[in-house]
PDB file of N, CA and C in Angstrom:
ATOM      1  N   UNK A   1      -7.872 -21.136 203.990  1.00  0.00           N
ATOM      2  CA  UNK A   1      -7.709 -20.944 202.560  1.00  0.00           C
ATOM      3  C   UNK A   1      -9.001 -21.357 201.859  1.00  0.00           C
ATOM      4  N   UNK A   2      -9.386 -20.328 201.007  1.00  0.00           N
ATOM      5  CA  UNK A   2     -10.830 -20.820 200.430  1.00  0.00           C
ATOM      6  C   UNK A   2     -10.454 -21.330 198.650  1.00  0.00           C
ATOM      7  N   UNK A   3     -11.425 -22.496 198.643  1.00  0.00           N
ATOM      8  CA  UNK A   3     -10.730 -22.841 196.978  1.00  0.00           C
ATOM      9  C   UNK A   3     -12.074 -23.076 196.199  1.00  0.00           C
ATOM     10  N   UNK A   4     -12.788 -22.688 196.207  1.00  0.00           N
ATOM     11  CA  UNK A   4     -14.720 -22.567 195.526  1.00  0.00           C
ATOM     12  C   UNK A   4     -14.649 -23.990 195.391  1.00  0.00           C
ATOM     13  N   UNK A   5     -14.462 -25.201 195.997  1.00  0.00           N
ATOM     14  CA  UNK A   5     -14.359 -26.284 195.763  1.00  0.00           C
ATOM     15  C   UNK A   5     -15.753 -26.880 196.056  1.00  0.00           C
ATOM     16  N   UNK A   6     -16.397 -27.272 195.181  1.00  0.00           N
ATOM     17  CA  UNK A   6     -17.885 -28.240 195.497  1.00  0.00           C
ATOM     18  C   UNK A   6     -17.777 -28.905 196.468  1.00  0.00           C
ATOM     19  N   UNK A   7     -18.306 -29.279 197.863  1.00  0.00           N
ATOM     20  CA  UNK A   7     -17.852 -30.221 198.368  1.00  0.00           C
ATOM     21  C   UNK A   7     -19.167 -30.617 199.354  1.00  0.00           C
ATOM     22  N   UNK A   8     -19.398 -31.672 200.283  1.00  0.00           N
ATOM     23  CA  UNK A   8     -20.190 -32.280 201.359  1.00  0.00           C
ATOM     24  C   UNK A   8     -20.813 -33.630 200.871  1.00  0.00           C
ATOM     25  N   UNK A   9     -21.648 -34.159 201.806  1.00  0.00           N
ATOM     26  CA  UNK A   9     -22.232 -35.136 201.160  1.00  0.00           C
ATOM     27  C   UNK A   9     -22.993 -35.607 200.395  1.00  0.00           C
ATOM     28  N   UNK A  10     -23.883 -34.256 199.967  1.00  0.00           N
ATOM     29  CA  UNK A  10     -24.342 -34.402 198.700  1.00  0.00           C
ATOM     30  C   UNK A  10     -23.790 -34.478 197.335  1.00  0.00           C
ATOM     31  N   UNK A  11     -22.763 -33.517 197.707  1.00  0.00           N
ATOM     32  CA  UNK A  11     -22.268 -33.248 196.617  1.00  0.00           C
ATOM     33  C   UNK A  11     -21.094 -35.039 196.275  1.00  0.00           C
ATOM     34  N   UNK A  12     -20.234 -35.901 197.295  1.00  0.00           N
ATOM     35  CA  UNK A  12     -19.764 -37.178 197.106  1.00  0.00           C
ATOM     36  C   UNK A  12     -20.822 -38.015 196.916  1.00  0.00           C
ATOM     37  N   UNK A  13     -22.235 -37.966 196.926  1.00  0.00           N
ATOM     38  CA  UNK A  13     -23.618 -38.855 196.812  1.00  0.00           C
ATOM     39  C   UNK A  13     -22.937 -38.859 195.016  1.00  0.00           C
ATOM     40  N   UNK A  14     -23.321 -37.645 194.396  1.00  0.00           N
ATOM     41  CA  UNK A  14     -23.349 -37.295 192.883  1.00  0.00           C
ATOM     42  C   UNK A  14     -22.288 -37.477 192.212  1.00  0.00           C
ATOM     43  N   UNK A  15     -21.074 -37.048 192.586  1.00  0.00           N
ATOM     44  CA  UNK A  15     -19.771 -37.843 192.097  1.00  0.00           C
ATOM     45  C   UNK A  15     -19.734 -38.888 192.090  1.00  0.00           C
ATOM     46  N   UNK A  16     -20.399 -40.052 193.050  1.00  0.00           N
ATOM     47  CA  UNK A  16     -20.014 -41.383 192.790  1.00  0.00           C
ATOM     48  C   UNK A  16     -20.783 -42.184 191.813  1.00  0.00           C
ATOM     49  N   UNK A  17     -21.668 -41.452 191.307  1.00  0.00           N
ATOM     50  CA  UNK A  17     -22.569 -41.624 190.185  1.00  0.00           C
ATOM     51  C   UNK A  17     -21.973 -41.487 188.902  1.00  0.00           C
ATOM     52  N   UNK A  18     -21.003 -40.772 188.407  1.00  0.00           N
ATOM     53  CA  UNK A  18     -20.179 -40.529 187.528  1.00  0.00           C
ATOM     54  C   UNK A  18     -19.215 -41.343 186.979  1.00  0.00           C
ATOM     55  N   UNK A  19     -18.686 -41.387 185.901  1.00  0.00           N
ATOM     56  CA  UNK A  19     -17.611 -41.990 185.330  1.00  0.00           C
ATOM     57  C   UNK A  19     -16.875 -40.807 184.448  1.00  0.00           C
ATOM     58  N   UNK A  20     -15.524 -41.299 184.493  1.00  0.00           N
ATOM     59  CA  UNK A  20     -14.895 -40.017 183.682  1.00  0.00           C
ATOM     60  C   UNK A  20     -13.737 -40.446 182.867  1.00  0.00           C
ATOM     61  N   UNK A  21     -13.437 -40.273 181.779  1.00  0.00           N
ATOM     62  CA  UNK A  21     -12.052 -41.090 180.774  1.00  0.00           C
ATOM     63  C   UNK A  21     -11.098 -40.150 181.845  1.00  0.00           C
ATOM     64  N   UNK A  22     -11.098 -38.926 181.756  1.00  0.00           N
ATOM     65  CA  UNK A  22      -9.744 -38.133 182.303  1.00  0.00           C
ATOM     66  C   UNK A  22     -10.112 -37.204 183.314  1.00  0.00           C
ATOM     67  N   UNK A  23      -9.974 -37.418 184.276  1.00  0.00           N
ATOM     68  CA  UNK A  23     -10.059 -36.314 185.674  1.00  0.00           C
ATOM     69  C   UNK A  23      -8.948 -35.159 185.431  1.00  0.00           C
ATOM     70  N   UNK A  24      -9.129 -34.451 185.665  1.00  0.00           N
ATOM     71  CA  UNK A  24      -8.291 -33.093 186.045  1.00  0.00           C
ATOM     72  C   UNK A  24      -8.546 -32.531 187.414  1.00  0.00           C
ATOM     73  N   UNK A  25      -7.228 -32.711 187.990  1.00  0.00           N
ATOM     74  CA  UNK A  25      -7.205 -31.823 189.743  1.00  0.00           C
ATOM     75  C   UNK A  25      -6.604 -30.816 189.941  1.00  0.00           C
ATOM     76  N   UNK A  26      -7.232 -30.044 190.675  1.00  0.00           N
ATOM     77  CA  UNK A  26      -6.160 -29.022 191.554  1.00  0.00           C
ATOM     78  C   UNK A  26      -5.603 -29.457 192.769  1.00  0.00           C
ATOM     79  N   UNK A  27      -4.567 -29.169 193.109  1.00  0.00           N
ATOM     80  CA  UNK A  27      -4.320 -29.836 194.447  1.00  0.00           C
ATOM     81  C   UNK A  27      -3.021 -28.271 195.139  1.00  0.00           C
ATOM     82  N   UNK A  28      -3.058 -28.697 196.228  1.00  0.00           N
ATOM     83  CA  UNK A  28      -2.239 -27.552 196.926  1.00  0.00           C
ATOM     84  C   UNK A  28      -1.140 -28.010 197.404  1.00  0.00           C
ATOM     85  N   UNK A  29      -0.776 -29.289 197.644  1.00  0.00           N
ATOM     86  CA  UNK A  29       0.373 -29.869 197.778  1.00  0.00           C
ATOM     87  C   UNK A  29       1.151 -31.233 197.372  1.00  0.00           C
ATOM     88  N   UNK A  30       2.076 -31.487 196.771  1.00  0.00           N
ATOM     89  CA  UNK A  30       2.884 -32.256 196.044  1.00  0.00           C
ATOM     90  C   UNK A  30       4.109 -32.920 196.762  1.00  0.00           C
ATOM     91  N   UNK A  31       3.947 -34.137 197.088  1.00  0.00           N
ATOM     92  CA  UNK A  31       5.303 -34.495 197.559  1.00  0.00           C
ATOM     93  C   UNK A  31       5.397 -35.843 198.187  1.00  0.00           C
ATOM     94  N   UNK A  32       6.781 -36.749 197.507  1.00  0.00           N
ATOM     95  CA  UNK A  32       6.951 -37.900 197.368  1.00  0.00           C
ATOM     96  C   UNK A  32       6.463 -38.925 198.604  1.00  0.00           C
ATOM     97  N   UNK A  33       6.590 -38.642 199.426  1.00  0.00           N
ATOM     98  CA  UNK A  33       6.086 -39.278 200.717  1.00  0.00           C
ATOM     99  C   UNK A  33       4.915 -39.052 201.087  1.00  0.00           C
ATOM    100  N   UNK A  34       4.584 -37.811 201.232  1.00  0.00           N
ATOM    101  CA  UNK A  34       3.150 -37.391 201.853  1.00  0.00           C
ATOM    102  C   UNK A  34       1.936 -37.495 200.185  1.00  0.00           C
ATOM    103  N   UNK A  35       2.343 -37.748 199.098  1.00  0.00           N
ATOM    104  CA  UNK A  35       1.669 -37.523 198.212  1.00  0.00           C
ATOM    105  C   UNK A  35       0.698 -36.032 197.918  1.00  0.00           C
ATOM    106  N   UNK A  36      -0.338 -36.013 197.215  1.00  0.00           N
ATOM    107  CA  UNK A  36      -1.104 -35.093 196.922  1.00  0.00           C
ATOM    108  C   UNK A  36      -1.524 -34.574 198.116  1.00  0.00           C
ATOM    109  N   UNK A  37      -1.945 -33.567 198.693  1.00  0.00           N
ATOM    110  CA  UNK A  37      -2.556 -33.057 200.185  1.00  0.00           C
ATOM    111  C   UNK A  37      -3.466 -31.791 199.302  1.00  0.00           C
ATOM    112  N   UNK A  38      -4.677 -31.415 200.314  1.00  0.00           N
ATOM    113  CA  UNK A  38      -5.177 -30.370 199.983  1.00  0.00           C
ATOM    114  C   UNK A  38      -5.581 -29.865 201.671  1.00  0.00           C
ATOM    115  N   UNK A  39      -5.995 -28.596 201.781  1.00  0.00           N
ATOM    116  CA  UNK A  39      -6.291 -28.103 203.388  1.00  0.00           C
ATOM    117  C   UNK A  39      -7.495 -28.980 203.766  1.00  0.00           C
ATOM    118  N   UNK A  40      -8.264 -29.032 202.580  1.00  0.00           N
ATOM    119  CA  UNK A  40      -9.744 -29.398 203.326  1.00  0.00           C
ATOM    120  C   UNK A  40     -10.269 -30.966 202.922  1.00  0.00           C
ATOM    121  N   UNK A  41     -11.023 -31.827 203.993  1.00  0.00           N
ATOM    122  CA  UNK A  41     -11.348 -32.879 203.782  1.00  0.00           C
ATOM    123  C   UNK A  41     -12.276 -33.197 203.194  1.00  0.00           C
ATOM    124  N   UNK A  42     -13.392 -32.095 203.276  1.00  0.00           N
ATOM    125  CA  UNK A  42     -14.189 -32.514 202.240  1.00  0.00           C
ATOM    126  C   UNK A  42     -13.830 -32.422 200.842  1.00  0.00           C
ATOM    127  N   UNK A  43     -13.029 -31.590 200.838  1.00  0.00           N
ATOM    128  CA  UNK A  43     -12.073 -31.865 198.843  1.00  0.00           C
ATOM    129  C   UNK A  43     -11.867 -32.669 198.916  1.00  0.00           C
ATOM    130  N   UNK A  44     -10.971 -33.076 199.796  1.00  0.00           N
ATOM    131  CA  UNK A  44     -10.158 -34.222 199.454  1.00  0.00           C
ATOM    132  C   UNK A  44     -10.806 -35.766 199.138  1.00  0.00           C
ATOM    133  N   UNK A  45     -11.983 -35.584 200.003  1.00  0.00           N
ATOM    134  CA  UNK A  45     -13.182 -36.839 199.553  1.00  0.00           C
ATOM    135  C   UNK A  45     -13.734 -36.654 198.429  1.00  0.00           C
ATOM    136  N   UNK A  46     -14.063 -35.752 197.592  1.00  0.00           N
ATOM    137  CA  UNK A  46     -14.358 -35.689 196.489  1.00  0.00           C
ATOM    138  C   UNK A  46     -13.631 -35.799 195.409  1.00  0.00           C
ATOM    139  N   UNK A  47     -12.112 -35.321 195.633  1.00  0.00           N
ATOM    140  CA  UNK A  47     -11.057 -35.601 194.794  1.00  0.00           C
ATOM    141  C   UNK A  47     -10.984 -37.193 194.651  1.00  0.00           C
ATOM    142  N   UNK A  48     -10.982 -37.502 195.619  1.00  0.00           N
ATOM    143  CA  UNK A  48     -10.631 -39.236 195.612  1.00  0.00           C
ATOM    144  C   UNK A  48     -11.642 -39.743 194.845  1.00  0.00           C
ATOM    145  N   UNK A  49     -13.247 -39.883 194.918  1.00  0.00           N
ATOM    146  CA  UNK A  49     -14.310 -40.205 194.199  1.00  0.00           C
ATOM    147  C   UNK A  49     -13.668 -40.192 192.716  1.00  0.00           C
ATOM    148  N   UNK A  50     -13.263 -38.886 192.372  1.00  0.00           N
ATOM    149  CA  UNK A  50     -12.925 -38.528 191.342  1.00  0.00           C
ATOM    150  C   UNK A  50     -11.700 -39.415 190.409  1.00  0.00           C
ATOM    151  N   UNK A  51     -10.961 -39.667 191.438  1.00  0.00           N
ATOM    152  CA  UNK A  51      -9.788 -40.380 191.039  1.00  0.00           C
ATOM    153  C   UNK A  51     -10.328 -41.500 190.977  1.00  0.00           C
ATOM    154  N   UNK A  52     -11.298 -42.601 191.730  1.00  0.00           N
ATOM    155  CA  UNK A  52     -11.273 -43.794 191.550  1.00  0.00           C
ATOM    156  C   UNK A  52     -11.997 -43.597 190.637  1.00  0.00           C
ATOM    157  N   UNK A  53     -13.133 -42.946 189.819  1.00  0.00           N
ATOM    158  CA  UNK A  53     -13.861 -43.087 188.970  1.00  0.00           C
ATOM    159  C   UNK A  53     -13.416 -42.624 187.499  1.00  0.00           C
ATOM    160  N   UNK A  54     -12.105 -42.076 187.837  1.00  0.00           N
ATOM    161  CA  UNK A  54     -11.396 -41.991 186.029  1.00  0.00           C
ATOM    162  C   UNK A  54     -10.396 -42.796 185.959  1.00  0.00           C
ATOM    163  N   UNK A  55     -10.642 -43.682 184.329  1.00  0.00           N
ATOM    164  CA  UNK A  55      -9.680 -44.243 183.324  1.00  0.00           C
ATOM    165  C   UNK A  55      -8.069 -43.633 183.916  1.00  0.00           C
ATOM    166  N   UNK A  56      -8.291 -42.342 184.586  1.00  0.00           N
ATOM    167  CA  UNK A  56      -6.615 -41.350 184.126  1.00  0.00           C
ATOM    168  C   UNK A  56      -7.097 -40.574 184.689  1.00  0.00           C
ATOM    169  N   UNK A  57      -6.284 -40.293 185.921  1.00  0.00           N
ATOM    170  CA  UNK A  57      -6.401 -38.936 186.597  1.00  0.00           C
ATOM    171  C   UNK A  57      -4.704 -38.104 186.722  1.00  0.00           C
ATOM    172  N   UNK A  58      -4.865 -36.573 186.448  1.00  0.00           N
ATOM    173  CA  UNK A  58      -3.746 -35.845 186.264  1.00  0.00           C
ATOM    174  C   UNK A  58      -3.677 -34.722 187.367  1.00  0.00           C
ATOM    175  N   UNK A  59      -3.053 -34.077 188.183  1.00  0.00           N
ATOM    176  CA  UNK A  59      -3.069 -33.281 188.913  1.00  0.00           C
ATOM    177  C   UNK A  59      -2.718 -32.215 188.295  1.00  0.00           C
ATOM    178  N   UNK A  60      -3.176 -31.046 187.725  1.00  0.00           N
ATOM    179  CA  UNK A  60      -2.560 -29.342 186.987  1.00  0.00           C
ATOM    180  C   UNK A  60      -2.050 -28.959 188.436  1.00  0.00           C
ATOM    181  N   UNK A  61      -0.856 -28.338 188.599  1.00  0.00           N
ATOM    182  CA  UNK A  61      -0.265 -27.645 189.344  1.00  0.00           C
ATOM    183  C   UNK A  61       1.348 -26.723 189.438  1.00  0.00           C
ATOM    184  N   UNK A  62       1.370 -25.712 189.421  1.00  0.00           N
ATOM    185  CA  UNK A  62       2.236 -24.917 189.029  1.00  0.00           C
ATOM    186  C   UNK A  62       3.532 -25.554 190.087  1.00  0.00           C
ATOM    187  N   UNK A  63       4.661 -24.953 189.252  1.00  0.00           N
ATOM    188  CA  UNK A  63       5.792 -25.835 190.834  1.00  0.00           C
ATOM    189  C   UNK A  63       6.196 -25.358 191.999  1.00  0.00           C
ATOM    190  N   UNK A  64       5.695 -24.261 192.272  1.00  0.00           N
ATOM    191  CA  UNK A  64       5.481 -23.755 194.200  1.00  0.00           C
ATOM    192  C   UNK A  64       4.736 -25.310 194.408  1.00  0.00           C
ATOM    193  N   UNK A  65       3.674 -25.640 194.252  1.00  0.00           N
ATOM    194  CA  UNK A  65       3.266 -26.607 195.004  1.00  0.00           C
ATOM    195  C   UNK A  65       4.204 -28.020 195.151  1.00  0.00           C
ATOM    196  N   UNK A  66       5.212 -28.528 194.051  1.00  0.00           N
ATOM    197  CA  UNK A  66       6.478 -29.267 194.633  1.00  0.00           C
ATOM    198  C   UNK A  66       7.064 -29.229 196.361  1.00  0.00           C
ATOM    199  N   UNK A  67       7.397 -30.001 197.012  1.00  0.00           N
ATOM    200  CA  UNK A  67       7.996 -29.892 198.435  1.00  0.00           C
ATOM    201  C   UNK A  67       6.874 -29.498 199.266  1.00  0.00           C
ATOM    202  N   UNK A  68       5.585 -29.238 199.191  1.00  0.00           N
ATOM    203  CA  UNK A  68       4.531 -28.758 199.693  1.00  0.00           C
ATOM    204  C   UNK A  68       3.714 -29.954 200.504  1.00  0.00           C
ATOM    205  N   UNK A  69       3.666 -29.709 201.558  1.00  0.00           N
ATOM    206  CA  UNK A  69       2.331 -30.445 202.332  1.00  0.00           C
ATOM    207  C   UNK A  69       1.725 -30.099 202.916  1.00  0.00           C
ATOM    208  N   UNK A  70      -0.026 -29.941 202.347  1.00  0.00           N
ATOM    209  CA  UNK A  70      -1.100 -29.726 203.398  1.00  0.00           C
ATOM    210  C   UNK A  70      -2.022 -30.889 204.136  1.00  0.00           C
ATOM    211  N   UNK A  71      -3.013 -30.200 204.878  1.00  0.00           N
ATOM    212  CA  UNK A  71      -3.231 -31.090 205.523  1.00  0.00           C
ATOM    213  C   UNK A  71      -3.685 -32.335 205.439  1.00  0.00           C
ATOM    214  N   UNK A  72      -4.532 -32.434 204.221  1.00  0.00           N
ATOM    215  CA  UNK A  72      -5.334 -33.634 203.985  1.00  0.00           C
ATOM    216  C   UNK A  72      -4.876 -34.494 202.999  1.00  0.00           C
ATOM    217  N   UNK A  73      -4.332 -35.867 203.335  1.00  0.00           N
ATOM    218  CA  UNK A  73      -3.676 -36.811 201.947  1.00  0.00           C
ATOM    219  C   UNK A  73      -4.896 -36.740 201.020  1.00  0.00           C
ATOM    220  N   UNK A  74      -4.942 -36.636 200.119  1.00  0.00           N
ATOM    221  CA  UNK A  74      -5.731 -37.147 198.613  1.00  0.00           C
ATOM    222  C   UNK A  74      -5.441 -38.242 198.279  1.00  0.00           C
ATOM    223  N   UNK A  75      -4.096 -38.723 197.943  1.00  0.00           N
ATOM    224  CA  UNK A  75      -3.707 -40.109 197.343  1.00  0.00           C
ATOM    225  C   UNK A  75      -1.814 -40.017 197.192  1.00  0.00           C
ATOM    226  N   UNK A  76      -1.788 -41.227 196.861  1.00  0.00           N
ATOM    227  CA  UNK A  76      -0.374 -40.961 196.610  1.00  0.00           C
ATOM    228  C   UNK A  76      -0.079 -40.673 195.427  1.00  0.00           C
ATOM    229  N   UNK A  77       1.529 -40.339 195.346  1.00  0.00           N
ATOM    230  CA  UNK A  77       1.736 -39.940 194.546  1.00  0.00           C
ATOM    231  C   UNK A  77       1.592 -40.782 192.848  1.00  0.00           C
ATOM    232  N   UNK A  78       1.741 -41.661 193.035  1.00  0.00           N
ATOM    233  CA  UNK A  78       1.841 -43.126 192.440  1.00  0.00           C
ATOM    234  C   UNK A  78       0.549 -43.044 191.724  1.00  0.00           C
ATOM    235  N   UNK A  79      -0.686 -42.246 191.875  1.00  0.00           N
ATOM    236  CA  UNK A  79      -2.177 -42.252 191.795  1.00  0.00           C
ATOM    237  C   UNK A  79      -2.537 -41.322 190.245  1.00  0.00           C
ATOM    238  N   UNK A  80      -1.799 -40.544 190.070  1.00  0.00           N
ATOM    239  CA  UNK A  80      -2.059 -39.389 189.251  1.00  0.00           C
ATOM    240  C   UNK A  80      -0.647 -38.818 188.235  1.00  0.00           C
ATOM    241  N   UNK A  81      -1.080 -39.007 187.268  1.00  0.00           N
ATOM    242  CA  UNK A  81       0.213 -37.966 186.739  1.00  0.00           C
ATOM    243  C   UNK A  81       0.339 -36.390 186.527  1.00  0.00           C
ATOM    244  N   UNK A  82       1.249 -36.137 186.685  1.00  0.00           N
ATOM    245  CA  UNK A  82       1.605 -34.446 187.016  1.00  0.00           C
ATOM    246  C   UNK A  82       1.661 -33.757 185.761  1.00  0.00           C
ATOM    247  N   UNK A  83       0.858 -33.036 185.217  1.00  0.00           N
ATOM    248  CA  UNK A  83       0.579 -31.864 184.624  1.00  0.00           C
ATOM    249  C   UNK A  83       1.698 -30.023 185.223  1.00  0.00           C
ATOM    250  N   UNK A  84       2.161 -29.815 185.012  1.00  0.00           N
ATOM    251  CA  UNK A  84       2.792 -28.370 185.488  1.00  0.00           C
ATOM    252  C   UNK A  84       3.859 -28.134 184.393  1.00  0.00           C
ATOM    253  N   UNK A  85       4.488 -26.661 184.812  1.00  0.00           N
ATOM    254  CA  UNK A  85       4.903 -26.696 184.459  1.00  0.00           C
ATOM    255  C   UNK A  85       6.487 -25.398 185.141  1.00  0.00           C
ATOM    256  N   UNK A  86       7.018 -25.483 184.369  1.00  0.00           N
ATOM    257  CA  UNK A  86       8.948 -25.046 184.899  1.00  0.00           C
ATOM    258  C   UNK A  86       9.811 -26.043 186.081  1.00  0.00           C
ATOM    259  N   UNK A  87       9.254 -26.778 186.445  1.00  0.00           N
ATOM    260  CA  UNK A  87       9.377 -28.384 187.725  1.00  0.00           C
ATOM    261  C   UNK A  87      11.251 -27.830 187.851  1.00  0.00           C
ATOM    262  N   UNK A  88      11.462 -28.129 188.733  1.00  0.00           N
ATOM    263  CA  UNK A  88      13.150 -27.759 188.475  1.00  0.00           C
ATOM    264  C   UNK A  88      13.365 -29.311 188.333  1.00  0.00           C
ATOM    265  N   UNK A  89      14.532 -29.662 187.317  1.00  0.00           N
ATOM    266  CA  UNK A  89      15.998 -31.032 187.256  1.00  0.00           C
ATOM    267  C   UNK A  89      15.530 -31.451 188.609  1.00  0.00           C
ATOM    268  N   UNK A  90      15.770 -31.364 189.671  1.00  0.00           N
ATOM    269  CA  UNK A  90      15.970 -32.353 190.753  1.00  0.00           C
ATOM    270  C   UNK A  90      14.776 -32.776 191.543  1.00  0.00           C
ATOM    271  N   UNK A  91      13.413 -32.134 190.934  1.00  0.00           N
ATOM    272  CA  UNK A  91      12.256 -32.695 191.296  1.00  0.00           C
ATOM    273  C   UNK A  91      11.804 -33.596 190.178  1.00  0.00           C
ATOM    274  N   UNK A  92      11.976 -33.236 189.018  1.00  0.00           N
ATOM    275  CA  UNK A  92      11.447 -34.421 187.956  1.00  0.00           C
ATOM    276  C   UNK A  92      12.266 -35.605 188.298  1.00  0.00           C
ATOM    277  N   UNK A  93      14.249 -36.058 188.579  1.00  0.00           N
ATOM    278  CA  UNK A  93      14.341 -36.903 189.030  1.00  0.00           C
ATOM    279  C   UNK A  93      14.187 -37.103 190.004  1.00  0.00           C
ATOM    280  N   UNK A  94      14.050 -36.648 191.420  1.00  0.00           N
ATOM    281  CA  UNK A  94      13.502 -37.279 192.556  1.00  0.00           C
ATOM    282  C   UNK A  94      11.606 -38.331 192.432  1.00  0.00           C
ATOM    283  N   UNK A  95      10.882 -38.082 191.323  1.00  0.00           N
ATOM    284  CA  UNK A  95      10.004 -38.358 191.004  1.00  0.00           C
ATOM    285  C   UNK A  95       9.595 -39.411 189.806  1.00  0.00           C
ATOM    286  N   UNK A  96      10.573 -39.133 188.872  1.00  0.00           N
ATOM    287  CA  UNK A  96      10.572 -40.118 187.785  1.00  0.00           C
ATOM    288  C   UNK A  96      10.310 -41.741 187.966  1.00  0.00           C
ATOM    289  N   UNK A  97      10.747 -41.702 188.759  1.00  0.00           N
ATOM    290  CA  UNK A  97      10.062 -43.468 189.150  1.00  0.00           C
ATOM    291  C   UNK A  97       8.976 -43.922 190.023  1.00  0.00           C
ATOM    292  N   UNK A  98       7.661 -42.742 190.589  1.00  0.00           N
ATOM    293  CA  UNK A  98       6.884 -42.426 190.757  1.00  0.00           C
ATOM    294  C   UNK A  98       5.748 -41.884 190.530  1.00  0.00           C
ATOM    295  N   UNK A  99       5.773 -41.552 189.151  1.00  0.00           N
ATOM    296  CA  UNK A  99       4.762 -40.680 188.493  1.00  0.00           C
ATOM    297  C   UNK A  99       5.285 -40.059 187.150  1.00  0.00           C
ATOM    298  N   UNK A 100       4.698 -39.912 186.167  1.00  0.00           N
ATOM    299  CA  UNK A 100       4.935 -39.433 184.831  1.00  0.00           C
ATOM    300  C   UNK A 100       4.367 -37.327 185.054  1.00  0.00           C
ATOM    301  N   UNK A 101       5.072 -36.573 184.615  1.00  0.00           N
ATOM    302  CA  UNK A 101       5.281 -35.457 185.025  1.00  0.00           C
ATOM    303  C   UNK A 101       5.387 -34.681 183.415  1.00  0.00           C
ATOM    304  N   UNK A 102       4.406 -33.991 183.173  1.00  0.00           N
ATOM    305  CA  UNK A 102       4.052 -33.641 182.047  1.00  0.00           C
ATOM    306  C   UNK A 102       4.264 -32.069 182.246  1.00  0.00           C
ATOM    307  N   UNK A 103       5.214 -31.182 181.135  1.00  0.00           N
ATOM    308  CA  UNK A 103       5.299 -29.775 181.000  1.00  0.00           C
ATOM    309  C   UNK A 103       5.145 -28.979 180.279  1.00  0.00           C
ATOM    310  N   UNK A 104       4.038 -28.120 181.075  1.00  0.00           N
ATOM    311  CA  UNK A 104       3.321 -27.578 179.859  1.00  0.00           C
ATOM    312  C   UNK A 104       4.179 -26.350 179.227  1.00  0.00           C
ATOM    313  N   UNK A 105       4.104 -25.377 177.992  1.00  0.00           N
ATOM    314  CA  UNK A 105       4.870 -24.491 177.803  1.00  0.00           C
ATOM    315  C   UNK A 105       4.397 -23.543 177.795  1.00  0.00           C
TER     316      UNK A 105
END
């Protein structure tokens, strides 16, 4: 799966140089145990940079990616609040005491 995602060690050299009030992620998979996942590791090292270096990090993701796990953890769930939007009733409460889950219209 290709995602134009910046990624290697140059590119985590320059992210860790950064500071950010609010991160915004994409991520490809969502879910209470396995947390955030994406296919590739070098995202996923850059995502993380990203996360430790913002005030507030939010994951944008439509709700196919709910129940989803790929290969690479990013963080837990506990790490980021959820941006998406149509989430069905029984994923916002399976989650509500894990993460704040924001819907967009």
């Amino acid at each position: 799966m290709e995602t134009k995602a910046v990624i290697g060690p140059v590119s985590q050299m320059q992210m860790r140089n950064y500071r950010f009030s609010k991160a915004f992620l994409g991520i490809n998979g969502i879910d209470k145990q396995y947390g955030f996942t994406t296919p590739d590791t070098e995202e996923a090292a850059i995502k993380r940079i990203a996360i430790e270096n913002a005030a507030q990090s939010y994951v944008v993701a439509d709700a196919s990616k709910f129940k989803q796990v790929s290969f690479v953890k990013v963080c837990d769930i506990e790490d980021c609040g959820i941006i998406s939007h149509n989430v069905p009733s029984e994923i916002k409460r399976n989650l509500k005491d894990s993460t704040t889950i924001w819907e967009a219209e």
